[in-house]
N, C-alpha and C. Protein backbone atom coordinates (compact mmCIF):
# COMPACT_ATOMS: atom_id res chain seq x y z
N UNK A 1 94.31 69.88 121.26
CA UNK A 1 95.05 71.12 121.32
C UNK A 1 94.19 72.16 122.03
N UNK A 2 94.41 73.32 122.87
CA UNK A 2 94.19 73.94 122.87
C UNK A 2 93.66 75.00 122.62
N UNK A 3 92.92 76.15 123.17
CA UNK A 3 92.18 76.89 122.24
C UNK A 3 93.23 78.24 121.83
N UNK A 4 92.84 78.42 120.81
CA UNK A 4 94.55 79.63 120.08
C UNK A 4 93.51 80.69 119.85
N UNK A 5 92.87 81.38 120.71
CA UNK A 5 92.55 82.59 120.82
C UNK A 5 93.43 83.89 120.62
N UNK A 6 94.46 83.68 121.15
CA UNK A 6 95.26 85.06 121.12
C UNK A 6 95.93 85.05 119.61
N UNK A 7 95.70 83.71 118.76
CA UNK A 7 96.28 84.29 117.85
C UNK A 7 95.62 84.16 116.73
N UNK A 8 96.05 85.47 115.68
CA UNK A 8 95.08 85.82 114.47
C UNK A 8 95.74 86.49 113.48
N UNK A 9 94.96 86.00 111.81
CA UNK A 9 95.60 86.59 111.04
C UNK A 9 94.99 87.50 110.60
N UNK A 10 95.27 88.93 109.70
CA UNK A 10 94.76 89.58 109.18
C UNK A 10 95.53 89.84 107.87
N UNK A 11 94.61 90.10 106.62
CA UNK A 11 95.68 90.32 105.60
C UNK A 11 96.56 91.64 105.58
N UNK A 12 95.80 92.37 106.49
CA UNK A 12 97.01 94.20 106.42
C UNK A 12 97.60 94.15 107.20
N UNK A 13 97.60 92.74 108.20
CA UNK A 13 98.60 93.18 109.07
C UNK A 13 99.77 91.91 109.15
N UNK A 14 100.88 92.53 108.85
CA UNK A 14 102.23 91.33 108.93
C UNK A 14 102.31 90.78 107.58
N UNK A 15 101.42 91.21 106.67
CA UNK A 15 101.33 90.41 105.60
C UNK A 15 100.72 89.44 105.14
N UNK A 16 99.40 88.97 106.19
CA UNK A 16 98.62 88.10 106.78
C UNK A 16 99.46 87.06 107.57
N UNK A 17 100.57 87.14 108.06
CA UNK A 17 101.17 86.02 108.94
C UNK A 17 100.31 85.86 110.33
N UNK A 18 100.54 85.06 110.93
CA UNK A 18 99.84 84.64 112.09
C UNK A 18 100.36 85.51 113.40
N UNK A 19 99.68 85.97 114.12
CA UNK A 19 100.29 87.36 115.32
C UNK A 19 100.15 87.15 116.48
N UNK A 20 100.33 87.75 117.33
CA UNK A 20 99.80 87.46 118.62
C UNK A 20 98.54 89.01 118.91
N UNK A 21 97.65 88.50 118.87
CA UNK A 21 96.51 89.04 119.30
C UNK A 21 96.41 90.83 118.14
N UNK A 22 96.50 90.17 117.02
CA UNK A 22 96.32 91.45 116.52
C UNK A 22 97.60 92.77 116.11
N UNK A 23 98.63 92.41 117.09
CA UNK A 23 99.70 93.37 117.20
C UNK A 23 100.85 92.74 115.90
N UNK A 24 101.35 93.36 116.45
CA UNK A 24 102.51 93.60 114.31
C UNK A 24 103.60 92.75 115.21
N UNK A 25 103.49 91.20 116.26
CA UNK A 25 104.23 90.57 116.33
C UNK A 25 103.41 89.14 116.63
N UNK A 26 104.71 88.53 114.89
CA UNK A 26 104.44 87.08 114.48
C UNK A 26 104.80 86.18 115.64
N UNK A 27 103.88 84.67 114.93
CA UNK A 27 104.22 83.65 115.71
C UNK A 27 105.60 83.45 115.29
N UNK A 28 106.43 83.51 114.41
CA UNK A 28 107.77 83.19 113.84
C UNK A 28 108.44 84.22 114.68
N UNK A 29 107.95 84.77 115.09
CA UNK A 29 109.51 86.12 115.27
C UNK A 29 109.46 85.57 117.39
N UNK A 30 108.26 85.14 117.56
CA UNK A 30 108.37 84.50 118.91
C UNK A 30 108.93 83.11 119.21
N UNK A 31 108.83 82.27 118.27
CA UNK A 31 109.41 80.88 117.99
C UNK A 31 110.63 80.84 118.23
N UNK A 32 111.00 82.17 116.60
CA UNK A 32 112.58 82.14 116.65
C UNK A 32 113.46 82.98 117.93
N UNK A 33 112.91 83.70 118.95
CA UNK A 33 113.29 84.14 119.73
C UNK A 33 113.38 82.67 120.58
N UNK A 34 112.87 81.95 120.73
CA UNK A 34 112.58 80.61 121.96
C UNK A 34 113.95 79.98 121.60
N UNK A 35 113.58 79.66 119.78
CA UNK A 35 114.91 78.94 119.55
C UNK A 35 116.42 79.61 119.24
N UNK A 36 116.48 80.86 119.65
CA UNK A 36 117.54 81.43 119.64
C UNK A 36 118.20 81.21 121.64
N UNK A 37 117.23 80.38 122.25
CA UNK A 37 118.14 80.06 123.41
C UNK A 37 117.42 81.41 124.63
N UNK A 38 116.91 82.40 124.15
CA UNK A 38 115.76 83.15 124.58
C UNK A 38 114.69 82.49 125.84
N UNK A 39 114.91 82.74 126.95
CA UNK A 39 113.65 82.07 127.81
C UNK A 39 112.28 83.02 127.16
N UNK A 40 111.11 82.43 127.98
CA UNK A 40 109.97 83.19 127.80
C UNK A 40 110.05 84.82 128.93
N UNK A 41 110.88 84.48 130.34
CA UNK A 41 110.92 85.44 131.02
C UNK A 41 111.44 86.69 130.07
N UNK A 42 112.54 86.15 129.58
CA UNK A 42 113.34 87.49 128.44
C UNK A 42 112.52 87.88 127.57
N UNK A 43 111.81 87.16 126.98
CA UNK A 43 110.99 87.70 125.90
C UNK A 43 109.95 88.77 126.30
N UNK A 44 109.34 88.60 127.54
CA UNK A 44 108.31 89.38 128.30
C UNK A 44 109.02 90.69 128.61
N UNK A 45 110.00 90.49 129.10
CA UNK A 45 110.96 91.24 129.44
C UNK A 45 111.28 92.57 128.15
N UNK A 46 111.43 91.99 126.80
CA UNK A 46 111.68 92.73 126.25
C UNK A 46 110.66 93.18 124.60
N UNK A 47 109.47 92.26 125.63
CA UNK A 47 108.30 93.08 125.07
C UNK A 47 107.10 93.23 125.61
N UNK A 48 106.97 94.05 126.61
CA UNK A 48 106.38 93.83 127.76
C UNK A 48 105.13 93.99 127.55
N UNK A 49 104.56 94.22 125.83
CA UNK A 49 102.94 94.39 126.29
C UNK A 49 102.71 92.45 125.76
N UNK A 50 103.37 91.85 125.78
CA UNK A 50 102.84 91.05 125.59
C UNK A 50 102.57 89.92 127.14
N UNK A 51 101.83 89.04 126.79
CA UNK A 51 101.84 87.90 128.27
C UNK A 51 102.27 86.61 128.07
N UNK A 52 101.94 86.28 129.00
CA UNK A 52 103.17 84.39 129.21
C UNK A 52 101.88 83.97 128.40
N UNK A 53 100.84 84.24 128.18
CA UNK A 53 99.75 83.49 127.27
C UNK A 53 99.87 83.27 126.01
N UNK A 54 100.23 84.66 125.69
CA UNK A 54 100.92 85.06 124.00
C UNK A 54 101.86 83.50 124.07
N UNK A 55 102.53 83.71 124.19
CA UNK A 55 104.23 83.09 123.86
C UNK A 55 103.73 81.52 123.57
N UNK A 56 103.01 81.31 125.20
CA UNK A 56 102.39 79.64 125.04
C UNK A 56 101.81 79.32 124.17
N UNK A 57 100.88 80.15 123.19
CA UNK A 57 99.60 80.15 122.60
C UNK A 57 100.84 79.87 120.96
N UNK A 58 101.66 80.99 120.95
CA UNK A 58 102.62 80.42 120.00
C UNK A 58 103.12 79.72 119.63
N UNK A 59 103.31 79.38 120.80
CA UNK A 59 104.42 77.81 120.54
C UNK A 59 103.22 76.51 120.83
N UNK A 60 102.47 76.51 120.88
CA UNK A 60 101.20 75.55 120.92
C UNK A 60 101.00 75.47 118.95
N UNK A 61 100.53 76.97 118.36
CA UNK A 61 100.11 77.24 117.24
C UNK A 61 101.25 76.40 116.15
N UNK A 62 102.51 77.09 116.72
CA UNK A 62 103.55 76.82 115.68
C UNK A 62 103.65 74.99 115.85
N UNK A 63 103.55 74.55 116.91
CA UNK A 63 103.38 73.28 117.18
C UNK A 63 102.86 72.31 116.23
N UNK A 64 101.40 73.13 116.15
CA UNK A 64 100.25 72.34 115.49
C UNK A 64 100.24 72.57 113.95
N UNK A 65 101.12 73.68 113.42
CA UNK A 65 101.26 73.85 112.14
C UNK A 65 102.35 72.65 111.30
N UNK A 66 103.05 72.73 112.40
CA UNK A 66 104.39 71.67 111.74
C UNK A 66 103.91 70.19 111.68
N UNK A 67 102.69 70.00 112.32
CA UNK A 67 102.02 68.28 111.88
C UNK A 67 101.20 68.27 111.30
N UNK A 68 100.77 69.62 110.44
CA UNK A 68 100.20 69.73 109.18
C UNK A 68 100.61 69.19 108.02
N UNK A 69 99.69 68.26 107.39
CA UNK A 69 100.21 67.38 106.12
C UNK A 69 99.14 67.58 105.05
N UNK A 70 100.21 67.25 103.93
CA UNK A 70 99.87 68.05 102.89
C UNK A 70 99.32 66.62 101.76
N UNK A 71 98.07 66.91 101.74
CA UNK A 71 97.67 65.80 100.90
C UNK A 71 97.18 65.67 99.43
N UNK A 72 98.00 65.30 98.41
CA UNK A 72 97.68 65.63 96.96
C UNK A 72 96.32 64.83 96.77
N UNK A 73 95.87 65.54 96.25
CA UNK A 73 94.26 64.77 95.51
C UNK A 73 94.58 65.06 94.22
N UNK A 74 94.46 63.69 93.29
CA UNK A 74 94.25 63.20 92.06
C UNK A 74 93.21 63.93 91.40
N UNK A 75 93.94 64.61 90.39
CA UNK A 75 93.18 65.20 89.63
C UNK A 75 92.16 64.08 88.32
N UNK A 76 90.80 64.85 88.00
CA UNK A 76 90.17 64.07 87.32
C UNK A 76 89.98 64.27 86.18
């Protein structure tokens, strides 16, 4: 994977959700814009401080979260 620089959590900001570079916009609220049928041009478009890096870096992140597995360890 890639390196996910642009994105970071903080606990005061978003609630600690995952952001794009600090700013008060989540990897979820960019996802769900993609999967609402949304290109990346529109999205830039209608948030223009962000870059085509942001968006990639998102959908890379959100990528790598969803083949996250969850492994019970036996308690002793």
């Amino acid at each position: 994977m890639g390196q996910l620089n642009r994105i970071t959590q903080q606990a005061d900001v978003m609630g600690g959700k995952a952001c794009i570079r600090g700013m008060r916009v989540t990897v979820g609220m960019v996802v769900g814009q993609i999967g609402a049928g949304h290109s990346v041009d529109e999205i830039l478009i209608d948030y223009p401080y962000l870059e085509r890096e942001d968006v990639m870096q998102a959908l890379r992140y959100a990528a790598w979260r969803t083949e996250e597995r969850e492994v019970v360890l036996s308690t002793a």
